[in-house]
Protein backbone atom coordinates (compact mmCIF):
# COMPACT_ATOMS: atom_id res chain seq x y z
CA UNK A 1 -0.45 -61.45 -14.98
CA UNK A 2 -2.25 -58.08 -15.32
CA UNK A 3 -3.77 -56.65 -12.01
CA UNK A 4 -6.81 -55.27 -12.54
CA UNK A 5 -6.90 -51.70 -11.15
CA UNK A 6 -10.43 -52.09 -8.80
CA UNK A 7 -7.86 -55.13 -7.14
CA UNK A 8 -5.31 -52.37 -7.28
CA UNK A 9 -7.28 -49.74 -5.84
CA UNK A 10 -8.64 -52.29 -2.99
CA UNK A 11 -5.55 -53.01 -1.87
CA UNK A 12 -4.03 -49.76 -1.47
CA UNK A 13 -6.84 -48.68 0.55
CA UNK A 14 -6.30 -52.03 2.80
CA UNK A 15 -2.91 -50.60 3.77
CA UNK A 16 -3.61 -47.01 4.28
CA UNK A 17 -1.63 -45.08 7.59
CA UNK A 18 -4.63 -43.13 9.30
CA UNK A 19 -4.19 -39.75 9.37
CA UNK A 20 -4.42 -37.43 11.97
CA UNK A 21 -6.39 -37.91 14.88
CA UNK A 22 -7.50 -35.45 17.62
CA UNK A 23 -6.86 -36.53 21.54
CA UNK A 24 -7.15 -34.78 24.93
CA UNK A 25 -3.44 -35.41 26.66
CA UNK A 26 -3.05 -35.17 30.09
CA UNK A 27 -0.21 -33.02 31.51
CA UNK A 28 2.88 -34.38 33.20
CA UNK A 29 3.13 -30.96 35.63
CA UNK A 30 2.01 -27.35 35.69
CA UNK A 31 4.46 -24.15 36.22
CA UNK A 32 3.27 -20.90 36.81
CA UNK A 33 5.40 -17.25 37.09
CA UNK A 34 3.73 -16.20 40.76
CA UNK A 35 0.99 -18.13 42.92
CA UNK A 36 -1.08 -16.96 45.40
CA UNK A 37 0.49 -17.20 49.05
CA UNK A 38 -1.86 -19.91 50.64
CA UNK A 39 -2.97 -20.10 54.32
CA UNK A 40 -2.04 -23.93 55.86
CA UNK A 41 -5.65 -24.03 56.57
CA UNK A 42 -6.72 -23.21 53.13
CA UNK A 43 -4.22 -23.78 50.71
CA UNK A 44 -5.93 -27.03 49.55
CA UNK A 45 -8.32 -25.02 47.25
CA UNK A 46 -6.82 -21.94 45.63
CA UNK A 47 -3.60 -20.55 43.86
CA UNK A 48 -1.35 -23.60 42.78
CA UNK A 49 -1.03 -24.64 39.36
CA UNK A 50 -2.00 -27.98 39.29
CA UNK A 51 -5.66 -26.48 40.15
CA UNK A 52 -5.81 -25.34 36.44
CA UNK A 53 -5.48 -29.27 35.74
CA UNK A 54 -8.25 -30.85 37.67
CA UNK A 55 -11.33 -30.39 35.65
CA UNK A 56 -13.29 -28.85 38.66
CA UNK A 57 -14.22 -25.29 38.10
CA UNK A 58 -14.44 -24.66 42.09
CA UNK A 59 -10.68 -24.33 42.06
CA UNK A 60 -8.15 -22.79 40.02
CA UNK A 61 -4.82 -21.26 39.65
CA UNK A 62 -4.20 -17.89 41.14
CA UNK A 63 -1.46 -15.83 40.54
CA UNK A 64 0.44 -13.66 43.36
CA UNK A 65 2.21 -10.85 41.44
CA UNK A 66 1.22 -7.43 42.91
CA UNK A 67 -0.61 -6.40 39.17
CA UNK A 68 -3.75 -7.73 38.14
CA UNK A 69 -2.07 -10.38 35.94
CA UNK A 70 -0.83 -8.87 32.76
CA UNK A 71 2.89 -10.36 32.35
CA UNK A 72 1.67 -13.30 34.38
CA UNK A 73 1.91 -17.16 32.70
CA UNK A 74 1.24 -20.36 33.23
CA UNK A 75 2.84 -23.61 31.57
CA UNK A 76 1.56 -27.16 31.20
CA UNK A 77 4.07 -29.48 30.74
CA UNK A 78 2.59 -32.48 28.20
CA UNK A 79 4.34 -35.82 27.94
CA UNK A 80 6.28 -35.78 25.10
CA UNK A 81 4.04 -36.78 21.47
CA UNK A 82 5.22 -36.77 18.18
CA UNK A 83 4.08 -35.18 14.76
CA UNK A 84 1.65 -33.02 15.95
CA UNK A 85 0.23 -30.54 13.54
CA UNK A 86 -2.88 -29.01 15.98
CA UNK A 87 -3.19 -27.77 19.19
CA UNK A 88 -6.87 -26.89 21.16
CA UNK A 89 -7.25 -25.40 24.52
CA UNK A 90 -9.93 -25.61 26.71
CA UNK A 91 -10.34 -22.93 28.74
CA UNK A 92 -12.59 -21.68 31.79
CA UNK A 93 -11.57 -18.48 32.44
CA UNK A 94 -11.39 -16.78 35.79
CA UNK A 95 -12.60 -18.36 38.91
CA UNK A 96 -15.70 -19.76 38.09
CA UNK A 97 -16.93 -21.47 41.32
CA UNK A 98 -20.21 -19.41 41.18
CA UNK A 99 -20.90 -15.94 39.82
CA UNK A 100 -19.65 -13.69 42.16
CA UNK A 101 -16.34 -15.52 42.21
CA UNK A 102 -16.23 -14.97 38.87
CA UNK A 103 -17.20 -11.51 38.31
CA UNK A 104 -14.86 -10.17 41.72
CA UNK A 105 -11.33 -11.31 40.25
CA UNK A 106 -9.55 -10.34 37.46
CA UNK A 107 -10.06 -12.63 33.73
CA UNK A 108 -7.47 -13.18 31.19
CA UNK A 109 -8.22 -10.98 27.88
CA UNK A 110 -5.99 -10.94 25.62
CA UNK A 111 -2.90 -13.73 25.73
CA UNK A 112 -0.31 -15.18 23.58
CA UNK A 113 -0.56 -19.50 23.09
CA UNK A 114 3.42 -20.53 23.37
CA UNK A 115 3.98 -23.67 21.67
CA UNK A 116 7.26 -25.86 22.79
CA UNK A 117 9.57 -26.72 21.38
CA UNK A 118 8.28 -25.44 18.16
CA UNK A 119 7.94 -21.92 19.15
CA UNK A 120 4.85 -21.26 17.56
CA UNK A 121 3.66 -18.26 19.31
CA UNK A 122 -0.26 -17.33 18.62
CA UNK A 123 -2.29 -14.21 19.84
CA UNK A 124 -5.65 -14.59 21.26
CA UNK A 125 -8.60 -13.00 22.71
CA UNK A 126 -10.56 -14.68 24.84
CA UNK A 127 -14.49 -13.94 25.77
CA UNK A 128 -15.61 -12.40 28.93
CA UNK A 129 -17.71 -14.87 29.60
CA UNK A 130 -18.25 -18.26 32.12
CA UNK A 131 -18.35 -21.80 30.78
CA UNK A 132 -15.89 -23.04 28.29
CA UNK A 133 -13.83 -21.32 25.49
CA UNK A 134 -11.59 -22.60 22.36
CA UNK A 135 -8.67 -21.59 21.19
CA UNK A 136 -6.70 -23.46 18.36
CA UNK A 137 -2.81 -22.95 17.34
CA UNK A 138 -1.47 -25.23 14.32
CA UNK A 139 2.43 -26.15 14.33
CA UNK A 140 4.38 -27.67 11.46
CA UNK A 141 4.37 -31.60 12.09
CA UNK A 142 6.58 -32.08 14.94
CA UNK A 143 6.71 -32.94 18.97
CA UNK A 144 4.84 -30.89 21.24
CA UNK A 145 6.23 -30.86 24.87
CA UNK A 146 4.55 -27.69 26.55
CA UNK A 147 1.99 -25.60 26.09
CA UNK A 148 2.33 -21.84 28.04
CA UNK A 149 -0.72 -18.95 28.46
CA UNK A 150 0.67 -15.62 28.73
CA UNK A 151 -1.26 -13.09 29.93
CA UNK A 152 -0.90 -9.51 28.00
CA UNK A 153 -4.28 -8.02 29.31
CA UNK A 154 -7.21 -8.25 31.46
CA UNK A 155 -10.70 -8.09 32.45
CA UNK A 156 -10.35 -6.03 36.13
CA UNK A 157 -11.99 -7.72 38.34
CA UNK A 158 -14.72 -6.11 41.05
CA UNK A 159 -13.46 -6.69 44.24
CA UNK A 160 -9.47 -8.47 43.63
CA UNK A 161 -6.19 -7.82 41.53
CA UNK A 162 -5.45 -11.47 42.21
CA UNK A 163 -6.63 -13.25 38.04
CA UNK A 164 -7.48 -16.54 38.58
CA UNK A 165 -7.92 -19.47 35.89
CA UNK A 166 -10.46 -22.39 36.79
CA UNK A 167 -8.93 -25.19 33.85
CA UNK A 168 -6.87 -25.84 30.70
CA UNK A 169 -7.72 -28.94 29.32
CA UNK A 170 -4.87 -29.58 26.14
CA UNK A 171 -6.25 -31.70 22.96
CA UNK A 172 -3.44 -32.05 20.42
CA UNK A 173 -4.19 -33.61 16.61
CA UNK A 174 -1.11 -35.37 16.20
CA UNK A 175 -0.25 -38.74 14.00
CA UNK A 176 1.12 -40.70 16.39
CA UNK A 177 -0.98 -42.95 17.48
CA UNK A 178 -3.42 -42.88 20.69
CA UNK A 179 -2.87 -44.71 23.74
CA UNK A 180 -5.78 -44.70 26.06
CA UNK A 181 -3.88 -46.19 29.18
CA UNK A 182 -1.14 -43.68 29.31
CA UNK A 183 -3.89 -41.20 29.14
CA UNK A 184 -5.60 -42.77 31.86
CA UNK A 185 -2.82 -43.20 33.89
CA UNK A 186 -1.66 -39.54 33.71
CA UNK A 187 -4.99 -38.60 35.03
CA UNK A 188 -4.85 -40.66 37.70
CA UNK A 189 -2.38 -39.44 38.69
CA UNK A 190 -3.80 -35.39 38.59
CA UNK A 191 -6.47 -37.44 40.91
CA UNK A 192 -4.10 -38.81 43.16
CA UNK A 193 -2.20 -35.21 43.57
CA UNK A 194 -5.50 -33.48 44.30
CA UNK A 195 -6.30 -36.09 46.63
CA UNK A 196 -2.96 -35.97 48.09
CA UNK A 197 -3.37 -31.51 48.92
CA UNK A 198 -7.16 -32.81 50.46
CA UNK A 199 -6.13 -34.86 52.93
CA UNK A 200 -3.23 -32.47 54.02
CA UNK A 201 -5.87 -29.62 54.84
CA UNK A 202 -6.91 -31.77 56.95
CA UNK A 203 -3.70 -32.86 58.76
CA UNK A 204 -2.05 -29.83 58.14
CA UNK A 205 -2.10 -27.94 61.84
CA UNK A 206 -2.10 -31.37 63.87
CA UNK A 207 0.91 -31.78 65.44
CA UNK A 208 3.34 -34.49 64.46
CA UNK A 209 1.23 -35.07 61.09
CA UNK A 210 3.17 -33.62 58.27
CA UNK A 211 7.28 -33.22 58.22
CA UNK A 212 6.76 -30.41 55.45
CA UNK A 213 5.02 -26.85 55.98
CA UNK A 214 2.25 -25.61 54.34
CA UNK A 215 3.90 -23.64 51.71
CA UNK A 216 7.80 -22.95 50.59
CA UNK A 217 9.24 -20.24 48.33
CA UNK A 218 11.20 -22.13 45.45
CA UNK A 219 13.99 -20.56 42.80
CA UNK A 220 15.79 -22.47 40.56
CA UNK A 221 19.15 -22.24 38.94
CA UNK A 222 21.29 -23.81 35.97
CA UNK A 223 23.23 -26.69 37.36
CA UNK A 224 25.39 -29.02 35.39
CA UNK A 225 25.85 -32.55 35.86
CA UNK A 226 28.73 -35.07 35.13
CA UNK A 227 27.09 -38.40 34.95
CA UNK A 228 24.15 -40.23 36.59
CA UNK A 229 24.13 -43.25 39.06
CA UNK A 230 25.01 -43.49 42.55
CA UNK A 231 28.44 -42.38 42.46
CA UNK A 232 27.97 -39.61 40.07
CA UNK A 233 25.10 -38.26 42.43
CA UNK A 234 27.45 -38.44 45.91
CA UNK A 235 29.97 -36.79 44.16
CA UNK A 236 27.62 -33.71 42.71
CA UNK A 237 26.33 -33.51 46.19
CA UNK A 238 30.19 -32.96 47.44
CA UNK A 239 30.92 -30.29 44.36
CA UNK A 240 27.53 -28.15 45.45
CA UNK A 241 28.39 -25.07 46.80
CA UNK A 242 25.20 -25.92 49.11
CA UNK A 243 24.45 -29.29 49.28
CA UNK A 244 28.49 -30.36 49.77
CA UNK A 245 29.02 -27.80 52.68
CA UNK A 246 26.43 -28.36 55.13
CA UNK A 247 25.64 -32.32 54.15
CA UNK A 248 29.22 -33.27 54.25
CA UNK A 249 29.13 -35.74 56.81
CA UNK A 250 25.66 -37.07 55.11
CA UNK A 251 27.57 -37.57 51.83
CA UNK A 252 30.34 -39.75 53.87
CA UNK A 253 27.84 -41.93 55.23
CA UNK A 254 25.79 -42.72 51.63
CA UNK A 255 29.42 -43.00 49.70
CA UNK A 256 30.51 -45.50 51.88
CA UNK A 257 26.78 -47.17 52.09
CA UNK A 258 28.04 -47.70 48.39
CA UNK A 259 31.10 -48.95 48.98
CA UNK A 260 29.73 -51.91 51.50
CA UNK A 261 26.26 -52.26 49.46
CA UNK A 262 27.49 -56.24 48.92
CA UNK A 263 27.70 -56.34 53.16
CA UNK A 264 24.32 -54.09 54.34
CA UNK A 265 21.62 -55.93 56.61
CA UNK A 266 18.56 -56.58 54.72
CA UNK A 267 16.05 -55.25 56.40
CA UNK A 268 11.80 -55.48 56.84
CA UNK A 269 10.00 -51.68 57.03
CA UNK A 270 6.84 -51.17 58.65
CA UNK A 271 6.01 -48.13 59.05
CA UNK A 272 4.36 -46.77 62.10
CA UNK A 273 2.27 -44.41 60.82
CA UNK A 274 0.56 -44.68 56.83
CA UNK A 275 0.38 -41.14 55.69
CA UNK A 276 2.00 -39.94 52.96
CA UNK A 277 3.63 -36.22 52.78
CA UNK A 278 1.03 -33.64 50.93
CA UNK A 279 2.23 -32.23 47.47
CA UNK A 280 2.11 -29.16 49.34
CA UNK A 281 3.15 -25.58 47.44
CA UNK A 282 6.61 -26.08 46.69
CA UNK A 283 6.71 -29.64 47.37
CA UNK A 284 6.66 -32.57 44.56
CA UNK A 285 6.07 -35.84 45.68
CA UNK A 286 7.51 -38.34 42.83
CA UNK A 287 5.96 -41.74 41.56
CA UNK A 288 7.63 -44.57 40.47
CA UNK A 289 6.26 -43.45 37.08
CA UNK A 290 7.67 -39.93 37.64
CA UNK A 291 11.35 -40.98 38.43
CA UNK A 292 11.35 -43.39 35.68
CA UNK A 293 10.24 -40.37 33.46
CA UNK A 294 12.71 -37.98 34.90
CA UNK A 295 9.77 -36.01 35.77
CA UNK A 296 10.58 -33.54 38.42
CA UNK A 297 8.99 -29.85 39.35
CA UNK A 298 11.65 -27.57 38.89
CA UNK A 299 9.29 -25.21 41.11
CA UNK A 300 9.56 -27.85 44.00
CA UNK A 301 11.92 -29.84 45.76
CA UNK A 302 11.31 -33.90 45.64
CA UNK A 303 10.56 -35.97 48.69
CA UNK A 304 11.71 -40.11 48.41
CA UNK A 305 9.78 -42.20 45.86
CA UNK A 306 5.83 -41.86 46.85
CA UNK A 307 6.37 -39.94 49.74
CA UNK A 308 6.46 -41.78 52.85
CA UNK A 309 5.89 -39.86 56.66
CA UNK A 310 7.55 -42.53 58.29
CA UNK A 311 10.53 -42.82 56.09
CA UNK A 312 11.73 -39.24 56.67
CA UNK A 313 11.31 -39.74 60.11
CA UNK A 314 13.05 -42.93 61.53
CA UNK A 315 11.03 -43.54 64.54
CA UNK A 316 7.63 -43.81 62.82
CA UNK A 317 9.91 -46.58 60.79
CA UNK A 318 10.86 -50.08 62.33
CA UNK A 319 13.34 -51.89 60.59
CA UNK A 320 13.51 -55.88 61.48
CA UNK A 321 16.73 -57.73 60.00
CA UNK A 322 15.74 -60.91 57.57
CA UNK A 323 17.91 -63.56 57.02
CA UNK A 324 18.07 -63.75 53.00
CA UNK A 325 21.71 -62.49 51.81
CA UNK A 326 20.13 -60.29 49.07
CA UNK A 327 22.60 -57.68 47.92
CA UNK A 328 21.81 -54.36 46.64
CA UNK A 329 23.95 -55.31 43.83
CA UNK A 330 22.03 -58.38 43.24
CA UNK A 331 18.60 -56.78 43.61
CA UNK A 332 19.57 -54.47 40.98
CA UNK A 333 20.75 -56.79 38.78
CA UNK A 334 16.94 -58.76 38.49
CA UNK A 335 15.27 -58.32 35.92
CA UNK A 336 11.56 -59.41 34.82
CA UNK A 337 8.45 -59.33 37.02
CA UNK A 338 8.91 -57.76 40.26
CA UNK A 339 9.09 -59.78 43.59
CA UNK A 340 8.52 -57.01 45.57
CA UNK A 341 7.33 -53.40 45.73
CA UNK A 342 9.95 -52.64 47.97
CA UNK A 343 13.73 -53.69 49.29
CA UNK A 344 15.53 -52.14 51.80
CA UNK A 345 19.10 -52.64 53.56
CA UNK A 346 20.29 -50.63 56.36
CA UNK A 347 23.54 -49.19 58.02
CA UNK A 348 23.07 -48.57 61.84
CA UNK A 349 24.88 -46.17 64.27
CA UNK A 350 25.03 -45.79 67.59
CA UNK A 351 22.40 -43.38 69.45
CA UNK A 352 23.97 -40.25 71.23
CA UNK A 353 23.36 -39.72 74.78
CA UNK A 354 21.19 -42.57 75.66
CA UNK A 355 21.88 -46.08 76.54
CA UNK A 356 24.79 -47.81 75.72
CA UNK A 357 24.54 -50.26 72.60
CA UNK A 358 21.52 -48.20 71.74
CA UNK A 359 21.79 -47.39 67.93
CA UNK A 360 19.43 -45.36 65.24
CA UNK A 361 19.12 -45.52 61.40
CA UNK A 362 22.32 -43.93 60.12
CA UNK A 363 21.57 -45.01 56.55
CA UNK A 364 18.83 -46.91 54.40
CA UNK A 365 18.97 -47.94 51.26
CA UNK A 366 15.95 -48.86 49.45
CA UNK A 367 15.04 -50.51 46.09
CA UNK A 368 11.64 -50.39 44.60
CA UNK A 369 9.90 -52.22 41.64
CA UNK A 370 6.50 -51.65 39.86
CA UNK A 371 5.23 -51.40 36.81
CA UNK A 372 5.77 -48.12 34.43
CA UNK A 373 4.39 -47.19 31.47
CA UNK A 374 7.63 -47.19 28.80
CA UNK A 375 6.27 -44.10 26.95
CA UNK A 376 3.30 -43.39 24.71
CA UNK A 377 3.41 -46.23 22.62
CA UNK A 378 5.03 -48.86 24.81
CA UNK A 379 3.73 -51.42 26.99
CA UNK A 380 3.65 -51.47 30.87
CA UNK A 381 6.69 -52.98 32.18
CA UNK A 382 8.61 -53.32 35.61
CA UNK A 383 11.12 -50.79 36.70
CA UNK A 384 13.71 -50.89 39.53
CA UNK A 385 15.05 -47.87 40.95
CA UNK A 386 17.72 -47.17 44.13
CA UNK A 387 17.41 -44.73 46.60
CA UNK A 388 19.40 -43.67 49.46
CA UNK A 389 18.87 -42.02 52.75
CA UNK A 390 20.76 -40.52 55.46
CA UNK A 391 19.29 -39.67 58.98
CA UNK A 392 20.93 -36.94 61.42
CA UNK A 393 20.81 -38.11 65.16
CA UNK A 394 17.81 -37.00 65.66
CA UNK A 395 16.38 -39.60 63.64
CA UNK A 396 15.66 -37.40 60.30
CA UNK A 397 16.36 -37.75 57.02
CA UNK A 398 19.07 -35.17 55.19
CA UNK A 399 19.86 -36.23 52.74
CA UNK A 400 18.21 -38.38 49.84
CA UNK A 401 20.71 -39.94 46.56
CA UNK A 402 19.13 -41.57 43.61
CA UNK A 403 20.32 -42.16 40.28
CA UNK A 404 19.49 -39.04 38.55
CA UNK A 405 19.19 -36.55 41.52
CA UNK A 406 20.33 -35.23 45.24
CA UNK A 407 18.28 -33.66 48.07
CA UNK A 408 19.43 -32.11 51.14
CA UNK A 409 16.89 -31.35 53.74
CA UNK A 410 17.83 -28.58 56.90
CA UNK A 411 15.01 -29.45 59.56
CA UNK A 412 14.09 -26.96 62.38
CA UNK A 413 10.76 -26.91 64.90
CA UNK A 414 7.54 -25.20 63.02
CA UNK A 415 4.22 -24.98 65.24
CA UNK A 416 6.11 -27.53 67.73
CA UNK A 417 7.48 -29.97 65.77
CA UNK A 418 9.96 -30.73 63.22
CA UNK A 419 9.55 -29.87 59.81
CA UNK A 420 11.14 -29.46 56.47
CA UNK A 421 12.66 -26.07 56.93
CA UNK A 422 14.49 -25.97 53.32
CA UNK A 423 15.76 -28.53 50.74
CA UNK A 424 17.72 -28.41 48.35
CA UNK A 425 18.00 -30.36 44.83
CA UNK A 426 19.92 -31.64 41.93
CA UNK A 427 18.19 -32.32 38.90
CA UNK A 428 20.12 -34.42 35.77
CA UNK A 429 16.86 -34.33 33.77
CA UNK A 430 16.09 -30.67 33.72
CA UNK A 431 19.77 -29.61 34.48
CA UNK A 432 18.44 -27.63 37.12
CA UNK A 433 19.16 -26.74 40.75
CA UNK A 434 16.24 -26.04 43.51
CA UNK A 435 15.52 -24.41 46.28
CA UNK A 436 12.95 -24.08 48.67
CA UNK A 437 12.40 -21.94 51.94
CA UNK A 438 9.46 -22.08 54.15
CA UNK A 439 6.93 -19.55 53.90
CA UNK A 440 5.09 -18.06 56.95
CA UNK A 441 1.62 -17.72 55.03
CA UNK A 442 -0.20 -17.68 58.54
């Protein structure tokens, strides 16, 4: 039979792949080289990263190097999408919460637009002006995972050395195609950080309110891992040079937690008191989403899973035995929908120095389920994830295993009560190391 070739032509056209297609992504983290040194009063509204993420042109990122910001960078971390030809930025330069603000600090001028993993490096000038400016960079087709600024010159500003960037909003032009809810969903969550640093200005100075200080000085290291899991994590805690020397007895406690996990107590939590620890500078407080993703700060150390006050300190916790025999091993065998957000089995000690056959949290373990988004162009479906935790007598937690990282926490007294002095962690997904020192910013 002969096709005619208007049929022909039809039908080719029925099946055509669409082509490129512009989309704003949202970021999965910001980086910067310095940030401003923030006050615990005021660090809610100036100098961190993230700021450069939130859309609102009252805040921004401010960087703390003792020039007026040539040499400086900052780096948005994007959620991995492939074939991607184009990238626009978005740009409100300086601190543009009025006129004045802008005007007084320092504005990038010229800067080079890094491209990862490509490497595509592009030089720019930008405008000394308020409002928004545009600046494209085209790539070979291929994944984009990071875009950085880097600042080569700028416009001095009138009154401060400190150069200041209100937002970066990324759009990329890529094939793949676009998936509104894990856009949404990754700008949620920028809500839910900014959110997170508002209600800590407020807490932030009350006494007995927040277990980590207003501000902490991070570095970060190489580190090498054997292996993920439990096991793998205990025994990377025991190699570090930091982590295996002053959390020893910590380490003990969660291998053998492993070792029993068929014989723990199943346990009810209810927590005494609801907040959640702020994302303060220095400090990452992880999703579901985010552990699922391996997505951890490298310029932070990680609190547990969402951040609980009352977790890290075991007598804003209680813990009421239930009578279902509930294994860890059997919880993390389920799979399908979950049948709760949250599972937790305890080891108890005995409390020093008080009344006989009084005992404390020596160890919980907890398991938590929710729905994640499986990547760009997967559908929503549950997750399960372990974590461990390890109180000193006091009642605080020290130590913190999960699958693909370690944290060691050294407490001490800060304005009267006790805080988060420095942490350390271990990273599998970035291959990194942490760690973080309070900062007196006062």
């Amino acid at each position: 039979m002969r096709i005619s070739p208007l049929f022909l032509v039809a039908a080719l056209a029925g099946t055509a792949v669409a082509g490129p297609t512009e989309r704003r992504v949202n970021p999965s983290g910001f980086a910067a080289s310095s940030m401003l040194p923030t006050a615990w009063d005021k660090f809610v509204e100036l100098g961190n990263p993230g700021y450069a993420g939130d859309d609102d042109a009252a805040t921004a990122w401010v960087e703390g190097a003792a020039t007026s910001g040539a040499g400086e960078w900052i780096r948005i971390a994007i959620p991995a999408l492939d074939k991607t030809t184009k990238v626009k930025l978005k740009i409100r330069n300086g601190a543009q919460k009025s006129k004045d603000t802008f005007a007084a600090s320092p504005r990038v001028k010229d800067a080079v637009i890094h491209l990862m993993p490509s490497n595509v490096d592009k030089a720019v000038t930008l405008e000394d002006k308020q409002g928004w400016l545009e600046v494209a960079v085209d790539q070979p087709s291929g994944p984009l995972t990071g875009v950085e600024l880097r600042v080569k010159s700028v416009y001095e500003g009138a009154k401060s050395k400190d150069l200041a960037i209100s937002d970066v909003q990324v759009f990329a032009t890529s094939e793949t195609p676009d998936n509104a809810a894990f856009e949404r969903d990754r700008a949620a969550a920028q809500r839910t950080w900014r959110a997170n640093r508002a209600l800590a200005a407020k807490n932030f100075g009350k006494a007995g309110q927040a277990p980590v200080y207003g501000a902490y000085d991070v570095t970060s290291a190489a580190w090498k891992s054997t292996g993920t899991g439990l096991d793998a994590m205990i025994a990377a805690g025991l190699a570090d040079r930091v982590i295996g020397m002053s959390m020893k007895y910590a380490l003990v406690y969660a291998k053998a937690a492993v070792a029993d996990f068929d014989k723990l107590q199943r346990v009810a939590l209810s927590p005494k008191l609801t907040d959640t620890m702020p994302n303060a500078d220095g400090v990452q407080v992880p999703s579901l989403q985010d552990v699922a993703d391996g997505n951890y700060d490298t310029g932070a150390f990680r609190t547990p899973i969402g951040g609980s006050t009352a977790l890290v300190l075991g007598p804003l916790m209680k813990a009421t035995d239930v009578k279902d025999k509930l294994s860890v091993t059997e919880w993390a065998k389920q799979t399908g929908p979950c049948k709760a957000a949250e599972t937790a089995w305890i080891v108890r000690g005995e409390a020093p120095e008080m009344t006989p056959g009084a005992t404390i949290v020596k160890v919980l373990v907890v398991g938590r389920c929710g729905m994640v988004q499986q990547g760009r162009t997967g559908a929503p479906a549950p997750h399960r994830e372990r974590e461990i935790y390890v109180f000193n007598p006091d009642n605080e937690v020290v130590l913190v295993v999960g699958e693909n990282h370690v944290e060691g926490y050294t407490w001490g007294l800060i304005h009267g009560h006790g805080m988060i002095r420095a942490a350390r962690s271990l990273l599998v997904p970035q291959g990194k190391a942490v760690d973080a020192q309070e900062r007196d910013a006062d």
